[in-house]
Protein backbone atom coordinates (compact mmCIF):
# COMPACT_ATOMS: atom_id res chain seq x y z
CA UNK A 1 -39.26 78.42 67.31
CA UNK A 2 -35.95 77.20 68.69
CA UNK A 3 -33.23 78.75 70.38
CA UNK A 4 -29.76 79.48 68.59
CA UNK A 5 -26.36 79.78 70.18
CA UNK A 6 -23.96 81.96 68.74
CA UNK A 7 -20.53 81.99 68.17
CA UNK A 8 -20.29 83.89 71.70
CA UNK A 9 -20.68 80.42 73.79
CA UNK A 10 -17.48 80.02 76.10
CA UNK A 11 -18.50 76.01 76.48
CA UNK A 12 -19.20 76.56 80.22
CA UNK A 13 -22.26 74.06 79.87
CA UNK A 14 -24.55 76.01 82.21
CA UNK A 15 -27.20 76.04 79.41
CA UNK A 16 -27.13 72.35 79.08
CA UNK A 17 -27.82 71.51 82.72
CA UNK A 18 -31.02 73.94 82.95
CA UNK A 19 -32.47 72.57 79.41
CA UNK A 20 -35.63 70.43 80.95
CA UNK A 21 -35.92 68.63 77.57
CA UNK A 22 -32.25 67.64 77.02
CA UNK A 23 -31.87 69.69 73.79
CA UNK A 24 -28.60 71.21 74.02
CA UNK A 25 -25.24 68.84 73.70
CA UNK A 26 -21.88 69.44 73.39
CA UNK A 27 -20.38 69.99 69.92
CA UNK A 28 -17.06 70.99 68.17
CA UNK A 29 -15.97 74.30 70.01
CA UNK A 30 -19.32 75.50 71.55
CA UNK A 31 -22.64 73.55 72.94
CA UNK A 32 -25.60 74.12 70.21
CA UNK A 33 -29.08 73.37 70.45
CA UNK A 34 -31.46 70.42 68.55
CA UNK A 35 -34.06 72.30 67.41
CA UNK A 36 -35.91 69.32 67.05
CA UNK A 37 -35.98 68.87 71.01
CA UNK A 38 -35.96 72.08 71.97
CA UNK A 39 -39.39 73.58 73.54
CA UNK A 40 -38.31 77.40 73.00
CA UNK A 41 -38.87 77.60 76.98
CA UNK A 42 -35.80 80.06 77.16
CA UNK A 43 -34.36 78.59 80.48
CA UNK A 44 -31.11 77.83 78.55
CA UNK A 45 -31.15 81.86 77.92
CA UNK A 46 -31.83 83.39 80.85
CA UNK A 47 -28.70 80.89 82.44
CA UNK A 48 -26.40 81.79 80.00
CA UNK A 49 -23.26 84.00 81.70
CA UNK A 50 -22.13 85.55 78.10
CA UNK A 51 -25.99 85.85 76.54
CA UNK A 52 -24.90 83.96 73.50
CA UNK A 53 -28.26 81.88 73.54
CA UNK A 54 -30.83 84.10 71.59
CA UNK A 55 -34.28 83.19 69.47
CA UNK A 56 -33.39 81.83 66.46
């Protein structure tokens, strides 16, 4: 199962540069995740300053 970001995300990128499997991008106000790349390894989560990355 994928990880979610939530509405929480301040756009500081941090989650994106940790994701080994380039999953998370940039998108209109916050970053979000492809669930289609994403390995549910939770390094995007435990890097997150605001904890807006959760299981989705």
């Amino acid at each position: 199962m994928a990880h979610k970001i939530s509405s929480d995300c301040i756009s500081c990128g941090s989650c994106q540069s940790v994701c080994p499997c380039d999953a998370i991008f940039e998108g209109d106000g916050q970053y979000e995740i492809n669930a289609d790349l994403c390995v549910d390894c939770g390094a995007c989560a435990a890097q997150c300053p605001v904890n807006a990355i959760e299981e989705a």
